[in-house]
PDB file of N, CA and C in Angstrom:
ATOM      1  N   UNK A   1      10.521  23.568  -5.977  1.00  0.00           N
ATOM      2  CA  UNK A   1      10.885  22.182  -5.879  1.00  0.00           C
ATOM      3  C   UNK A   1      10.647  21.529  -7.236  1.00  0.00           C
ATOM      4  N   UNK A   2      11.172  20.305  -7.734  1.00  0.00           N
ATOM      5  CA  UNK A   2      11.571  20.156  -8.990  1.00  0.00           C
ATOM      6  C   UNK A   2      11.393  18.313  -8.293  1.00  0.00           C
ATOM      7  N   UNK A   3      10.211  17.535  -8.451  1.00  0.00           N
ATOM      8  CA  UNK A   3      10.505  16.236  -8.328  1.00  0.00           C
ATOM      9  C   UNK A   3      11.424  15.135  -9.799  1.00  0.00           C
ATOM     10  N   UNK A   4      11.824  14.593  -9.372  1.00  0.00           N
ATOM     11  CA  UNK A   4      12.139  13.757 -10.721  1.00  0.00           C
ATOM     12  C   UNK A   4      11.488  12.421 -10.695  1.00  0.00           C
ATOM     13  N   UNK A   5      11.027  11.711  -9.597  1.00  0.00           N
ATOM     14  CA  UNK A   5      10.083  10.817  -9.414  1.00  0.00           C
ATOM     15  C   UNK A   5       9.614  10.477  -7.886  1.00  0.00           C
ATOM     16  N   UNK A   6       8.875   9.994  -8.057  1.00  0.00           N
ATOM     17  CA  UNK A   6       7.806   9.494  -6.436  1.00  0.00           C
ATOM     18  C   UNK A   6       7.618   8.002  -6.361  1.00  0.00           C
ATOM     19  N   UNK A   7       7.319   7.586  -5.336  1.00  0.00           N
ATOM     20  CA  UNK A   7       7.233   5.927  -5.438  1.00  0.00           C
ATOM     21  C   UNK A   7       5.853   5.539  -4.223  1.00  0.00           C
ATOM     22  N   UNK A   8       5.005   5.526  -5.125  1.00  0.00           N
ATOM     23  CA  UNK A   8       3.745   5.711  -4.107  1.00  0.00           C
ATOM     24  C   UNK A   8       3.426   4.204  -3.522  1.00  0.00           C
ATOM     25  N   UNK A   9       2.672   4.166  -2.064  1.00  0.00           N
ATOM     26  CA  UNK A   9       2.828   3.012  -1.185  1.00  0.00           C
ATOM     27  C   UNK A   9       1.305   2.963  -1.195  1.00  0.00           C
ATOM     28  N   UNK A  10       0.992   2.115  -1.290  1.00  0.00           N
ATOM     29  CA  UNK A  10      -0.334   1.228  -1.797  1.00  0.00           C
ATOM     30  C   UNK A  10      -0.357   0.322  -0.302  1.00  0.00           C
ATOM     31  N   UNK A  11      -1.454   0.595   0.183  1.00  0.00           N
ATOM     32  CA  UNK A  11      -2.258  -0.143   1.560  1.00  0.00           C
ATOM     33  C   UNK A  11      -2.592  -1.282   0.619  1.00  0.00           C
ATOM     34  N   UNK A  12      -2.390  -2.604   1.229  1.00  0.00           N
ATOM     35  CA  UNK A  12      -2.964  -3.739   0.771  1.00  0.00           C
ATOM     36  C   UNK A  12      -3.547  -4.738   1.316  1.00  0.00           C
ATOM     37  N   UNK A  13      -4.700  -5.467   1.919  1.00  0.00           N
ATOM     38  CA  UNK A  13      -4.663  -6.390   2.679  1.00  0.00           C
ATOM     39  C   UNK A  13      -4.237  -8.028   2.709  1.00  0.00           C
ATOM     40  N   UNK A  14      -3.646  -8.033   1.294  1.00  0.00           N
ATOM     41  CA  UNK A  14      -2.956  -9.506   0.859  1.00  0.00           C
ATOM     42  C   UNK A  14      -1.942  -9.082  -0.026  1.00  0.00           C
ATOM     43  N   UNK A  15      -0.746  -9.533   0.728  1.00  0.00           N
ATOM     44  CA  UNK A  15       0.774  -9.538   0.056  1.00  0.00           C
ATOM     45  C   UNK A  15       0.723 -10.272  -1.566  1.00  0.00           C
ATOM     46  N   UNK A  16       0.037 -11.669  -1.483  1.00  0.00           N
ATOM     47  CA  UNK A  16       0.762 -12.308  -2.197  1.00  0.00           C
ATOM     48  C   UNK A  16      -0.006 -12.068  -3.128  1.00  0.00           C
ATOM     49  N   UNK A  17      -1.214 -12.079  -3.116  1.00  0.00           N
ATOM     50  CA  UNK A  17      -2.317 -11.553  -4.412  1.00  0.00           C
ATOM     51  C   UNK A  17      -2.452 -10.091  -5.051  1.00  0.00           C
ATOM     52  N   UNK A  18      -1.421  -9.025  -4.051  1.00  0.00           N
ATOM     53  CA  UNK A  18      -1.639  -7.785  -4.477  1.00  0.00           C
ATOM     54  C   UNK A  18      -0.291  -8.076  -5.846  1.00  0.00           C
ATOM     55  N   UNK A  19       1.149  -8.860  -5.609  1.00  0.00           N
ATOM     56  CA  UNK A  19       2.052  -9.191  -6.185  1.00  0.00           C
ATOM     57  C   UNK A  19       1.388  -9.899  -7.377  1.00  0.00           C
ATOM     58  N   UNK A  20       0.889 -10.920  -7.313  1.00  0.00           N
ATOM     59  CA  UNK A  20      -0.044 -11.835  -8.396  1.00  0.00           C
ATOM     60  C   UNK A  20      -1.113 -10.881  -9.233  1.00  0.00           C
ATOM     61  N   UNK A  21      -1.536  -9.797  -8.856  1.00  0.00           N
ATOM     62  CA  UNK A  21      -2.188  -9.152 -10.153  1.00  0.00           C
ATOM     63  C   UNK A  21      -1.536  -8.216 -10.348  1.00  0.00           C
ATOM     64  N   UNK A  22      -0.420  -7.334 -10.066  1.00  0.00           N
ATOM     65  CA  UNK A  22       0.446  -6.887 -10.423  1.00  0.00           C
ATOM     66  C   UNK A  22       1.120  -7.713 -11.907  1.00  0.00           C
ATOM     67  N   UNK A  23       1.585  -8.609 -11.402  1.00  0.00           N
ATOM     68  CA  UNK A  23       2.403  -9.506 -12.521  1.00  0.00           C
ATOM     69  C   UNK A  23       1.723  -9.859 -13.543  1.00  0.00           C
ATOM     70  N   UNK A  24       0.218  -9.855 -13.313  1.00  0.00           N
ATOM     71  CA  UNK A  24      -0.663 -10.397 -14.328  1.00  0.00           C
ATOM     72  C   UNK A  24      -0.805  -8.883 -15.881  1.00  0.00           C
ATOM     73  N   UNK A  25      -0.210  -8.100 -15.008  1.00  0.00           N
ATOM     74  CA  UNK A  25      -0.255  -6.580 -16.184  1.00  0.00           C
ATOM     75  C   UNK A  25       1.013  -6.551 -16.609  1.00  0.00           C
ATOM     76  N   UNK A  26       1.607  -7.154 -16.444  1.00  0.00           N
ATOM     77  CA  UNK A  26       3.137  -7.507 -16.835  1.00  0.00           C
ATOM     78  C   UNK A  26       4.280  -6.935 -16.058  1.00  0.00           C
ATOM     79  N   UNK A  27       3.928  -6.268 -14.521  1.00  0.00           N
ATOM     80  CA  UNK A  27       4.787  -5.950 -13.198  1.00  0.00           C
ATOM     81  C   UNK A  27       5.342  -6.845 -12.599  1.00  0.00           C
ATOM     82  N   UNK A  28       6.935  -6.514 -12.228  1.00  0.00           N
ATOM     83  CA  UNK A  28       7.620  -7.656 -11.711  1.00  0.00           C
ATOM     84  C   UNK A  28       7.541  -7.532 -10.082  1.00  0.00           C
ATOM     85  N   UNK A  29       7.680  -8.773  -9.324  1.00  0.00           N
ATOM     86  CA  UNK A  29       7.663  -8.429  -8.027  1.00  0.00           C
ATOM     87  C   UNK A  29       9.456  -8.386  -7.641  1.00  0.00           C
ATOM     88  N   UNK A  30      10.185  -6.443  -6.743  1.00  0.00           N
ATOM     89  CA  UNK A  30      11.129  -6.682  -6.847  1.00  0.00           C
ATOM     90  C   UNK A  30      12.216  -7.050  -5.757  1.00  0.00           C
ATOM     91  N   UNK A  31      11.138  -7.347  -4.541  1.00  0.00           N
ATOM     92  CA  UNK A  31      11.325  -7.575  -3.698  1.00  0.00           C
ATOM     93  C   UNK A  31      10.311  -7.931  -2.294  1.00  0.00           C
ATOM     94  N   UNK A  32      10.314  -8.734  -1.196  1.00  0.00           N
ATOM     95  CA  UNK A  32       9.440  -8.191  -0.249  1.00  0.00           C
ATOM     96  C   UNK A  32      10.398  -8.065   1.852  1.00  0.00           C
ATOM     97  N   UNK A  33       9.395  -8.029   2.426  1.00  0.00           N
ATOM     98  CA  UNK A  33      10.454  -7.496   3.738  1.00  0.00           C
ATOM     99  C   UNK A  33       9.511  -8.290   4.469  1.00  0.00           C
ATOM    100  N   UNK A  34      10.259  -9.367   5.659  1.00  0.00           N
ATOM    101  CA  UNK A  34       9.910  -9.694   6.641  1.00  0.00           C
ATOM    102  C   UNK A  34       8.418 -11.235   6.320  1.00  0.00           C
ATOM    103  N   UNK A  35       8.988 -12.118   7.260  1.00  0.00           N
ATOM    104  CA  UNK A  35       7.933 -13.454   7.143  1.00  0.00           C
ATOM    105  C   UNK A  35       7.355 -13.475   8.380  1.00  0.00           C
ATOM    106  N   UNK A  36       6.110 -13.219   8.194  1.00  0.00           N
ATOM    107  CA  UNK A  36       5.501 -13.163   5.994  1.00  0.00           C
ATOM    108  C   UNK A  36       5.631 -11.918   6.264  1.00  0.00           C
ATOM    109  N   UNK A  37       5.792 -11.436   4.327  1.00  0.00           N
ATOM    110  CA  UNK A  37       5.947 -10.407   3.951  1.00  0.00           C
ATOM    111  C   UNK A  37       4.840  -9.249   4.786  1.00  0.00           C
ATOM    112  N   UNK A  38       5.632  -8.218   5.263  1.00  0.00           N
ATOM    113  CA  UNK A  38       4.492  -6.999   5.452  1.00  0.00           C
ATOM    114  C   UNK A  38       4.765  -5.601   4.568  1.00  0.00           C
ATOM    115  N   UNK A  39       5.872  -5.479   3.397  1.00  0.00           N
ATOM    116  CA  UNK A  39       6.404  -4.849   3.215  1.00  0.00           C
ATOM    117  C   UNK A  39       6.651  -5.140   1.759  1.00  0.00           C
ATOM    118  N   UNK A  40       6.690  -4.642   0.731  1.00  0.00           N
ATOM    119  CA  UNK A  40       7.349  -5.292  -1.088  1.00  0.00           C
ATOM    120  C   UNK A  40       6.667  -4.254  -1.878  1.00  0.00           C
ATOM    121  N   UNK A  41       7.192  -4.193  -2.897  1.00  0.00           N
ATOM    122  CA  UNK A  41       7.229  -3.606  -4.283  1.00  0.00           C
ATOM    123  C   UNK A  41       7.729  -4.630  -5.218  1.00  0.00           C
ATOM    124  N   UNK A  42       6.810  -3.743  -6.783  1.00  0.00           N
ATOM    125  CA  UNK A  42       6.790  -4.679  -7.675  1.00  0.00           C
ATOM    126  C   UNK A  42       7.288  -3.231  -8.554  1.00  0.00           C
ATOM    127  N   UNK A  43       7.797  -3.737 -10.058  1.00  0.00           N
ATOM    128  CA  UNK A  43       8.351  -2.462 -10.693  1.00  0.00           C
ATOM    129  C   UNK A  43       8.088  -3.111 -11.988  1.00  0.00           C
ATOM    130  N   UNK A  44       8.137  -1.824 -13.049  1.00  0.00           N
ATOM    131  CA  UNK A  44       7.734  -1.948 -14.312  1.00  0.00           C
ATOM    132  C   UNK A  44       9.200  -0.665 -14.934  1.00  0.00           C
ATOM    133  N   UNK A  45      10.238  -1.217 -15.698  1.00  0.00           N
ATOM    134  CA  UNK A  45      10.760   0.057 -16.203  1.00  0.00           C
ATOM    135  C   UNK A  45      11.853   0.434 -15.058  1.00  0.00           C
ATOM    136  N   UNK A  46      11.290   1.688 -15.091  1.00  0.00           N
ATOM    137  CA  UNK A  46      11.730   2.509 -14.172  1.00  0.00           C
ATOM    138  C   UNK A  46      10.990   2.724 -12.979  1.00  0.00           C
ATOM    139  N   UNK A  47       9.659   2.368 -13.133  1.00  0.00           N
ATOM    140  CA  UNK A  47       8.957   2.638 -11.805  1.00  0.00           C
ATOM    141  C   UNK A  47       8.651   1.284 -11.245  1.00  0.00           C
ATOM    142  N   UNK A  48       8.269   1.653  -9.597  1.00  0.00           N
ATOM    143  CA  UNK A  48       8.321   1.130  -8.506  1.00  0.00           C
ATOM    144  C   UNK A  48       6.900   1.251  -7.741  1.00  0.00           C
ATOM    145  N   UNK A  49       6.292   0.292  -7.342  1.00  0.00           N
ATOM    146  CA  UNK A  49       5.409   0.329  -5.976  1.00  0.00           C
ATOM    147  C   UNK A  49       5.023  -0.228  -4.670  1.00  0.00           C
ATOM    148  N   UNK A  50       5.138   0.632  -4.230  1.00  0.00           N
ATOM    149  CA  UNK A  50       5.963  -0.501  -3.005  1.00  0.00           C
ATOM    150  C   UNK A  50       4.389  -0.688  -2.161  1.00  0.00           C
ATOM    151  N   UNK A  51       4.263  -1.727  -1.386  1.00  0.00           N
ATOM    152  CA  UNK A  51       2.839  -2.169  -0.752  1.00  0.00           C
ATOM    153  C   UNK A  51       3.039  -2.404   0.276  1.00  0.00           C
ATOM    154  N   UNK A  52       2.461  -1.868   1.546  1.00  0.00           N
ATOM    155  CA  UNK A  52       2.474  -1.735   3.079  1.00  0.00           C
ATOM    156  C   UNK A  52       1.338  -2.817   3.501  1.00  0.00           C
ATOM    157  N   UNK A  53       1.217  -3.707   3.614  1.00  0.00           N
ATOM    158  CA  UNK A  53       0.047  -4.889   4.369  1.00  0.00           C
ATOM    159  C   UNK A  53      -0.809  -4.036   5.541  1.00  0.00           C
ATOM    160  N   UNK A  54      -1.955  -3.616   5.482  1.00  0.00           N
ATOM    161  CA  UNK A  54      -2.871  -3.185   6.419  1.00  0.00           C
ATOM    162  C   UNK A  54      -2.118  -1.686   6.530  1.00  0.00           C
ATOM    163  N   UNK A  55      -1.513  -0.939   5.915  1.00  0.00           N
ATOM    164  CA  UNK A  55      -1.192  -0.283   5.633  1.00  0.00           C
ATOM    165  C   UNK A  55      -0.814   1.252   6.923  1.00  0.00           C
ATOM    166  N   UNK A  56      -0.145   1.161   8.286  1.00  0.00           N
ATOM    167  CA  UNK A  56       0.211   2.544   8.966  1.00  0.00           C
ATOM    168  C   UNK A  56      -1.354   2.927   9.183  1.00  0.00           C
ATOM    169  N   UNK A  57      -1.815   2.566   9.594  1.00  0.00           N
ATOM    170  CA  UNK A  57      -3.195   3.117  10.062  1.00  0.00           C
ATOM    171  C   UNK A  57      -4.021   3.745   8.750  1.00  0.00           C
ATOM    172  N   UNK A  58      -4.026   3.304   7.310  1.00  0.00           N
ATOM    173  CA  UNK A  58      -4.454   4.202   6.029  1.00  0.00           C
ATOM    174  C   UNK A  58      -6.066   3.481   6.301  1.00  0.00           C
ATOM    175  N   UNK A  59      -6.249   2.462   7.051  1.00  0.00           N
ATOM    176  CA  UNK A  59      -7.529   2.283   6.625  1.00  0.00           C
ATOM    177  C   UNK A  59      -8.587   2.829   7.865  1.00  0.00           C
ATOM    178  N   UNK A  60      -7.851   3.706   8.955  1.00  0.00           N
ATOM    179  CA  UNK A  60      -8.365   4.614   9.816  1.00  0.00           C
ATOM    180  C   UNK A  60      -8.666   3.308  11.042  1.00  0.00           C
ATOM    181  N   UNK A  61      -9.294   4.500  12.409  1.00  0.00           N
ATOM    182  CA  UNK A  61      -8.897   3.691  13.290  1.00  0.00           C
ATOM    183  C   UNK A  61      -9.905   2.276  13.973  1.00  0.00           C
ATOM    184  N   UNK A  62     -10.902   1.986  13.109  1.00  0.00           N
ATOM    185  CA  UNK A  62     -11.853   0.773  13.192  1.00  0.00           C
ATOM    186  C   UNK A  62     -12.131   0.550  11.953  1.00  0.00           C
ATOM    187  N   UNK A  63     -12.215  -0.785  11.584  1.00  0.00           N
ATOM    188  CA  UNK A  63     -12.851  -1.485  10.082  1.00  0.00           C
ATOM    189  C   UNK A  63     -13.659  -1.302  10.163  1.00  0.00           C
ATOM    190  N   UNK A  64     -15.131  -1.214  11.100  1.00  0.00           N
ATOM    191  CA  UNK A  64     -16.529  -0.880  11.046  1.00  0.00           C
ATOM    192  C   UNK A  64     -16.637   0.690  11.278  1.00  0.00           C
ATOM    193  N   UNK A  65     -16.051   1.351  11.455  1.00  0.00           N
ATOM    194  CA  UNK A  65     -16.062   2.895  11.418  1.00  0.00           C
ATOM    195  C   UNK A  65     -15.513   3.813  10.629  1.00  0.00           C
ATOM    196  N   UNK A  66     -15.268   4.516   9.139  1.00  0.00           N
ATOM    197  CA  UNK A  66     -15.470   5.019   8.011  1.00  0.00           C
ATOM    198  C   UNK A  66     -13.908   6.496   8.609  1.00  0.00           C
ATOM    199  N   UNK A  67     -13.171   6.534   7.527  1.00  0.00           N
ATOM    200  CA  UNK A  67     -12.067   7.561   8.594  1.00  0.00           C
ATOM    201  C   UNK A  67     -12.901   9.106   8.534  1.00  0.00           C
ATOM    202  N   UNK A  68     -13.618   9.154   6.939  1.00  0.00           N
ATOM    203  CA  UNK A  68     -14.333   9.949   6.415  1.00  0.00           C
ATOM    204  C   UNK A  68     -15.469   9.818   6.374  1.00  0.00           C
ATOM    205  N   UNK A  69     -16.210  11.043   6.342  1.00  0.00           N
ATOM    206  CA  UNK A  69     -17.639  10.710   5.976  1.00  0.00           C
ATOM    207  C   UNK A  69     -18.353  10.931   7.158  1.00  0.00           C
ATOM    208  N   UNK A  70     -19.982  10.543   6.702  1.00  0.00           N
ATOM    209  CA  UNK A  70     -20.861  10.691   8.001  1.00  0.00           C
ATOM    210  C   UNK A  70     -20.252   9.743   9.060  1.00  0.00           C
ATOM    211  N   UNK A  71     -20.624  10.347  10.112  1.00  0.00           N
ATOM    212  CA  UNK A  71     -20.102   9.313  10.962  1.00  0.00           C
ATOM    213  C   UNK A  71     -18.817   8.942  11.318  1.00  0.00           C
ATOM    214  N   UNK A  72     -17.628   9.478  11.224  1.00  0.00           N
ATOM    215  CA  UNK A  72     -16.373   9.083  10.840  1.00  0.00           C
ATOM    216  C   UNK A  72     -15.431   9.569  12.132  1.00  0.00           C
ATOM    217  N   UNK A  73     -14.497   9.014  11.934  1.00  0.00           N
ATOM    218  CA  UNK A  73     -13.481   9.576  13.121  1.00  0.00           C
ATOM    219  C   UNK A  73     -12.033   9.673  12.479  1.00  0.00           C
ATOM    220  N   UNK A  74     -11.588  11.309  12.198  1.00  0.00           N
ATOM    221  CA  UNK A  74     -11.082  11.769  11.229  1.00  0.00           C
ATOM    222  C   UNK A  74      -9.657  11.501  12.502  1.00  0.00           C
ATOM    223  N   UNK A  75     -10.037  11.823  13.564  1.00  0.00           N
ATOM    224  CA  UNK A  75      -8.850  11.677  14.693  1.00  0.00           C
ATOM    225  C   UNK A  75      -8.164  10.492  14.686  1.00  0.00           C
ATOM    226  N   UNK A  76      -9.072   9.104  14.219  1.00  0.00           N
ATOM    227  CA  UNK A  76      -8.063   7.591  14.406  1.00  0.00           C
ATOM    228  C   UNK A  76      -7.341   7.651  13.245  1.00  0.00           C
ATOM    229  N   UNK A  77      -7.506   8.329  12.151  1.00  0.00           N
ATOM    230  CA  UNK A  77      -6.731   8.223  10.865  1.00  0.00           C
ATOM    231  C   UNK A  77      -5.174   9.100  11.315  1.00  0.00           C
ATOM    232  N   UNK A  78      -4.221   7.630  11.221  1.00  0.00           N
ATOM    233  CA  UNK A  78      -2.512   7.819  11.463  1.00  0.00           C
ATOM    234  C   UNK A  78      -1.507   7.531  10.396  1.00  0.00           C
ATOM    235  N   UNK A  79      -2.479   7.112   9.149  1.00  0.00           N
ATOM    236  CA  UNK A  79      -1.624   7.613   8.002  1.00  0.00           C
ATOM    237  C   UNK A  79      -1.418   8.312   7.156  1.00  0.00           C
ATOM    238  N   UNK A  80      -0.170   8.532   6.400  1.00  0.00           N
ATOM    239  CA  UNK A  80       0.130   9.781   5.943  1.00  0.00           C
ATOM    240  C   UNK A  80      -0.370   9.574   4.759  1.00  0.00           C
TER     241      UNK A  80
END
């Protein structure tokens, strides 16, 4: 397999501030999906990153319970 590029999705818990320090490194915001946004990418160039709000289950399946680690519940974790 031979990639020519990837466009990696960044869990975020704030749309508009993940866009706002993006831009502050000189990234444009190039779009977002749905009000309010749960969905957007910002791009530099040629590349792209697109940001998922609370992200497909990436932050596992309780905020007080760790997906990894001691203690963890590797089973609630549903993102890829």
């Amino acid at each position: 397999m031979y990639a020519k590029a990837m466009t990696p999705i960044l869990n975020v818990s704030d749309m508009q501030r993940s866009f706002a320090w993006f831009e502050k490194l000189g990234w444009r915001k190039c779009w977002d999906w749905g009000a309010p946004p749960t969905f957007g990418s910002v791009g530099s160039g040629e590349c792209e990153i697109f940001f998922c709000l609370n992200g497909q289950g990436g932050r596992g399946g309780d905020e007080r319970r760790p997906t990894f680690g001691p203690g963890a519940d590797e089973a609630a974790e549903t993102g890829v």
